[in-house]
Protein backbone atom coordinates (compact mmCIF):
# COMPACT_ATOMS: atom_id res chain seq x y z
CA UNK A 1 111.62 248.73 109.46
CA UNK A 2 113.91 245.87 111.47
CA UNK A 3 114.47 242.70 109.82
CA UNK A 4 111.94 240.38 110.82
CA UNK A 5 113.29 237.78 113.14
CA UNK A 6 111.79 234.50 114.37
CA UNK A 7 111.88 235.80 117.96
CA UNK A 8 109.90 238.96 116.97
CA UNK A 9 107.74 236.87 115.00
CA UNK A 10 106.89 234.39 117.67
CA UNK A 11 106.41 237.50 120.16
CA UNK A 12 103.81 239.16 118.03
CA UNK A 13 101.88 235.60 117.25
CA UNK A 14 101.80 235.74 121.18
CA UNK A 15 99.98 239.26 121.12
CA UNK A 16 97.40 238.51 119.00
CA UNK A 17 96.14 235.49 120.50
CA UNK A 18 96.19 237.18 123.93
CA UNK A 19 93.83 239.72 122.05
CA UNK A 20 91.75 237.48 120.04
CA UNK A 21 91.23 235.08 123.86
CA UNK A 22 90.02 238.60 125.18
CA UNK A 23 87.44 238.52 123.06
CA UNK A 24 86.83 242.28 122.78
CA UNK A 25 87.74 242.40 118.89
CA UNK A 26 85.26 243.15 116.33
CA UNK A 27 84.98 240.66 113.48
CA UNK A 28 87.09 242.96 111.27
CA UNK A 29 89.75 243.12 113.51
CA UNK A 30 89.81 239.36 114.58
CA UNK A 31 90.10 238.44 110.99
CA UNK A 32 92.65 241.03 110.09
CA UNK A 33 94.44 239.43 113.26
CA UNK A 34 94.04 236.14 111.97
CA UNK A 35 95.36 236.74 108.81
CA UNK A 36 98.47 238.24 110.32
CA UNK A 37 98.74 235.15 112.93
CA UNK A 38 98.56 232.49 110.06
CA UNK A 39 101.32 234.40 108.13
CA UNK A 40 103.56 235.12 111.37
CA UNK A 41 103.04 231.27 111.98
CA UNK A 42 103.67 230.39 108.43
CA UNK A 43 107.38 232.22 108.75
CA UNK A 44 107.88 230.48 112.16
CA UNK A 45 107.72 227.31 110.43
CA UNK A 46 109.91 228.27 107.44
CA UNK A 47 112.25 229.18 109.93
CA UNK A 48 112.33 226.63 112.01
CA UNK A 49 112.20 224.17 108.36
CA UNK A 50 115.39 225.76 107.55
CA UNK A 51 117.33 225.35 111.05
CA UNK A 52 116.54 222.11 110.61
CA UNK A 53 117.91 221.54 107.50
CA UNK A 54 121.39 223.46 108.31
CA UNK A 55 121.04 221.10 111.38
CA UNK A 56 120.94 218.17 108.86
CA UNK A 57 123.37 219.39 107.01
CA UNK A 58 126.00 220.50 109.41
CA UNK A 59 125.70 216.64 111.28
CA UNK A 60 126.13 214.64 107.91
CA UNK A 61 128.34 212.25 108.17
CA UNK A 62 129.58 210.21 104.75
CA UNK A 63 126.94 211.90 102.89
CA UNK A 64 123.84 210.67 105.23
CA UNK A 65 122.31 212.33 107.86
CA UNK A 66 123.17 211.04 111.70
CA UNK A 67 119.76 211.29 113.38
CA UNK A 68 120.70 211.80 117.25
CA UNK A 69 118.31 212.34 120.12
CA UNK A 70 118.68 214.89 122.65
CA UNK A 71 119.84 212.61 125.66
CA UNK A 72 120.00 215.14 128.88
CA UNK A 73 122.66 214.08 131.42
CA UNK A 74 121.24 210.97 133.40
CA UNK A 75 118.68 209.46 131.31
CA UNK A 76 118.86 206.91 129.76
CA UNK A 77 117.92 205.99 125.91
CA UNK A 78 114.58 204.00 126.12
C-alpha cells in the first residue's frame, strides 16, 4: 500500500462525508465511516501540527519565533 499522504487523506475525508450527506448508509456502515473520518481527520491535523512547527522553526530568528501575517500584494496591515 502507498504511503499515506495528507492530500490522500484529505481526499478520502471528502468521500465519506459525501456518502454519509447521502444518507443511504446503514448504521454499520455510517459508524465504520465515522470512525475512519475521525482518524483521517486526526492525521490531517498531525500533519498540518507538524508543518507548522517546521514553519516555526525554519523562521526563528535569535532563538524566537517571528510571527508574520500573510499580507497579499495591496492590502494593507489593519
Amino acid at each position: 500500500m502507498a504511503e499515506k499522504t495528507f492530500e490522500k487523506a484529505l481526499e478520502r475525508l471528502d468521500e465519506i462525508v459525501k456518502k454519509m450527506e447521502e444518507g443511504d448508509m446503514t448504521l454499520d456502515d455510517s459508524l465504520k465511516a465515522f470512525e475512519e473520518g475521525i482518524n483521517l481527520s486526526r492525521f490531517c491535523a498531525k500533519k498540518l501540527d507538524d508543518a507548522e512547527r517546521k514553519v516555526e522553526v525554519l523562521i526563528k530568528t535569535d532563538g524566537e519565533p517571528e510571527v508574520k501575517a500573510f499580507i497579499k500584494e495591496g492590502e494593507e496591515d489593519e
